[in-house]
Protein backbone atom coordinates (compact mmCIF):
# COMPACT_ATOMS: atom_id res chain seq x y z
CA UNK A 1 59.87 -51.78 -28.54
CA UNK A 2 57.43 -53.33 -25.76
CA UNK A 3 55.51 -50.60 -23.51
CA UNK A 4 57.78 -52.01 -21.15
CA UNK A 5 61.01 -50.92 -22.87
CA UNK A 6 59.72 -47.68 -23.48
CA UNK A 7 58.98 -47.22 -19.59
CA UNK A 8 62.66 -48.56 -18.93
CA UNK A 9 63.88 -45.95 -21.20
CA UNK A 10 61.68 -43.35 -20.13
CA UNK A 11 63.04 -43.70 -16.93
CA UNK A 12 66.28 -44.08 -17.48
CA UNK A 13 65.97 -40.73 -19.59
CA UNK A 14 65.43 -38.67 -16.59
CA UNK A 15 68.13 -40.10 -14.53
CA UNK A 16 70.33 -38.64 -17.21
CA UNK A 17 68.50 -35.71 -17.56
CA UNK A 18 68.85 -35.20 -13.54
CA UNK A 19 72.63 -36.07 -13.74
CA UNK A 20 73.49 -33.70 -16.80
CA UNK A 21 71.43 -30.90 -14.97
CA UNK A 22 73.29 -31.57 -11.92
CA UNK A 23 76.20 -30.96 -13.56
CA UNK A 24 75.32 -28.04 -15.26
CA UNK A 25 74.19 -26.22 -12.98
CA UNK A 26 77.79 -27.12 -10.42
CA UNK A 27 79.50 -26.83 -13.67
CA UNK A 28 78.33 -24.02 -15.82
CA UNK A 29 79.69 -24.65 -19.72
CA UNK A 30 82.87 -26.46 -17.78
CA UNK A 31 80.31 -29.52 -17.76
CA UNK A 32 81.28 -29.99 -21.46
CA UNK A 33 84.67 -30.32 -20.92
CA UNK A 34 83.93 -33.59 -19.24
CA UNK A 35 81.88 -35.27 -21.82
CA UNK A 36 84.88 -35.79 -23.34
CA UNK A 37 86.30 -38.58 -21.08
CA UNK A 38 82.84 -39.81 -20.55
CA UNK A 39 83.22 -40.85 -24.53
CA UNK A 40 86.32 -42.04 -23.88
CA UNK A 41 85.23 -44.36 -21.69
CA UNK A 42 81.81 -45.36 -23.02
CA UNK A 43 84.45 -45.83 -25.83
CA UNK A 44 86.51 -48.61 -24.14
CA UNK A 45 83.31 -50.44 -22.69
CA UNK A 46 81.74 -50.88 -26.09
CA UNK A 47 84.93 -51.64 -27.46
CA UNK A 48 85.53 -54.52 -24.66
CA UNK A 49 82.54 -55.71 -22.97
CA UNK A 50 80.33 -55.32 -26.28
CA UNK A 51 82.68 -56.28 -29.28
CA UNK A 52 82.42 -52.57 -31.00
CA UNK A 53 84.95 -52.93 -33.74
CA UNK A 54 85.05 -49.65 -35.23
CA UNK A 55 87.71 -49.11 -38.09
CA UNK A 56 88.47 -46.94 -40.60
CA UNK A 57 90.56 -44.47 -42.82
CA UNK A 58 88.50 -41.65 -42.69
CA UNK A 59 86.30 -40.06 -40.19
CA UNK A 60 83.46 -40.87 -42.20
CA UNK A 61 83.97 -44.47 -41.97
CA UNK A 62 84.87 -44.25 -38.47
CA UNK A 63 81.35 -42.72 -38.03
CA UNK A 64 79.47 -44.59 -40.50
CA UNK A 65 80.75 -47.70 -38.09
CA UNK A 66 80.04 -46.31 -35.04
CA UNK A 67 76.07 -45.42 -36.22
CA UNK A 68 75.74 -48.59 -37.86
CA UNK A 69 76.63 -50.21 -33.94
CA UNK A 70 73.70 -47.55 -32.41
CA UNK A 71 71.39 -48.50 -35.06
CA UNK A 72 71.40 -52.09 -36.15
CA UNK A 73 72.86 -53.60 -33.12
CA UNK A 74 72.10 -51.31 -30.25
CA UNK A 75 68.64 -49.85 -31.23
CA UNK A 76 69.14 -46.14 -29.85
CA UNK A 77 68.44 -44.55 -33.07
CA UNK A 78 66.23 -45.29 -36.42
CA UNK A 79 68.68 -43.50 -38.98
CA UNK A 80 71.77 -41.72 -39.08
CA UNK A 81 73.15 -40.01 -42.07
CA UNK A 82 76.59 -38.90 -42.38
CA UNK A 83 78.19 -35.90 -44.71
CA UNK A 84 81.41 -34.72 -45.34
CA UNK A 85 82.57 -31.38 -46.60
CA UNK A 86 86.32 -30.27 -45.98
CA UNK A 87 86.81 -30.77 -42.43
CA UNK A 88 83.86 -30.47 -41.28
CA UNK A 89 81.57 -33.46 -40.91
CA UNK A 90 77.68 -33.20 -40.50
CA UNK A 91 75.90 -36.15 -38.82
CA UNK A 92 71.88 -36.61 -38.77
CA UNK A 93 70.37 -38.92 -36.22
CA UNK A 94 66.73 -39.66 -36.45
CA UNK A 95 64.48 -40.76 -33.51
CA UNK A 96 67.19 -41.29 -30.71
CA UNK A 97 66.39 -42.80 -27.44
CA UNK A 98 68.20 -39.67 -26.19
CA UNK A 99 66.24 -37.09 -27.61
CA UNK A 100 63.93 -36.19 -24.69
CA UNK A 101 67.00 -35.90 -22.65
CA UNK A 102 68.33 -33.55 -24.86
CA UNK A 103 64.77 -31.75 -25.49
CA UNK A 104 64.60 -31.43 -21.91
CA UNK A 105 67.96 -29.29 -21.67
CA UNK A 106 68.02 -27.35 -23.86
CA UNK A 107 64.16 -26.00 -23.11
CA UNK A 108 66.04 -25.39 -19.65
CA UNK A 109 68.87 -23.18 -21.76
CA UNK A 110 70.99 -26.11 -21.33
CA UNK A 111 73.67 -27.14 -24.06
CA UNK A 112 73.22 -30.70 -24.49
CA UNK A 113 76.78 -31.42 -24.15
CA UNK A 114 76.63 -35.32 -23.62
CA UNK A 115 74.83 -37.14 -26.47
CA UNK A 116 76.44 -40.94 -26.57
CA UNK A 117 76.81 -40.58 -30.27
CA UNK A 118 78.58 -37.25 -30.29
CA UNK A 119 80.74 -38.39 -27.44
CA UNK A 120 81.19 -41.75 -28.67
CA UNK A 121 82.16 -40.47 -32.30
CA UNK A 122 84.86 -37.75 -30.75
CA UNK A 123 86.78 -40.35 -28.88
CA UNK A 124 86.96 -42.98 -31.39
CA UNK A 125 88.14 -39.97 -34.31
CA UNK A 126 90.96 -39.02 -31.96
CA UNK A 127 91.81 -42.39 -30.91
CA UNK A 128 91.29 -44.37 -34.53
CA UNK A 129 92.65 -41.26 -36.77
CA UNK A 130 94.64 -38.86 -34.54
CA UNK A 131 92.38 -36.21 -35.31
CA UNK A 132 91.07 -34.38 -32.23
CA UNK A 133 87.86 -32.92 -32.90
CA UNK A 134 85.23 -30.18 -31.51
CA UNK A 135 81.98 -29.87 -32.15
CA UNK A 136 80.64 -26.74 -34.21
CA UNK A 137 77.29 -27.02 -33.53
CA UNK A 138 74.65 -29.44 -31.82
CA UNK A 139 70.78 -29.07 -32.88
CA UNK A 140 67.98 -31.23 -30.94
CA UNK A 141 64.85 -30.54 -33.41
CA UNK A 142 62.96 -33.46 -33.02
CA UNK A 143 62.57 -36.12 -34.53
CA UNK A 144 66.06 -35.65 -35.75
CA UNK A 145 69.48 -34.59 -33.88
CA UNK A 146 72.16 -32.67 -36.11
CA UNK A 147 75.69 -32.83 -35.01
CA UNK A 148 78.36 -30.62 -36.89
CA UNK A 149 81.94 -32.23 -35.95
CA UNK A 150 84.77 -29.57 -37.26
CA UNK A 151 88.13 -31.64 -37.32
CA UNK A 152 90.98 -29.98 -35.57
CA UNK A 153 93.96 -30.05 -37.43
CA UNK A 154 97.41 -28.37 -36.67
């Protein structure tokens, strides 16, 4: 990425950062709550305005589509590996554009609570699979994100 970029993304990095504070602090743990329709509709504007086709039988194909999107096409992340055990689903992201956000947060005892990716991957599981699904666990250690998805079934 240009310098340039970088600065564009810097920047737009602590507007998010400001806005998920914000919240947090009006909110409390409520905040998190909401990041669910916030994937839902970053959901629905990838899916119209950006062509996101994202298909599958099983979540890890819904997910392997999703971070093949935010890597090749979209650039927000180097890597992401994907494992399955059960129903639970473990996802690795390497060098996201998001990770200062979330660095930021959570060295302010925030819970990052709206990575695009995470939010993204819930709304597209429920939508694609009928699965609703929480998330476990959420780990910024940079360079790398881990995300454990647990898949709620009746």
């Amino acid at each position: 990425m240009k310098e340039e970029g970088m600065e564009v993304t810097r920047f737009l990095n602590i507007i998010i950062y400001g806005f998920q504070k914000a919240l947090w602090e009006v909110m409390g743990e409520a905040a998190i709550a909401a990041s669910y329709p916030v994937g839902k509709s970053m959901l629905e504007i990838m899916k119209k305005e950006l062509g996101l086709k994202v298909a599958g039988e099983k979540p890890e194909d819904v997910l392997n589509g999703i971070a093949k999107r935010l890597t090749e096409d979209f650039k927000i992340a180097k890597e992401v590996n994907i494992s399955k055990s059960g129903d639970t689903i473990t996802v690795e992201i390497g060098d996201c554009v998001c990770l200062p956000v979330e660095q930021r947060l959570t060295n302010v005892g925030i819970k990052p609570f709206a990575c695009p990716f995470t939010n993204i991957a819930m709304a597209a599981m429920e939508e694609l699979l009928g699965i609703p699904t929480g998330i476990s666990s959420l780990e910024v250690n940079s360079p790398k994100c881990k995300i454990v998805f647990e898949m709620l079934r009746e």
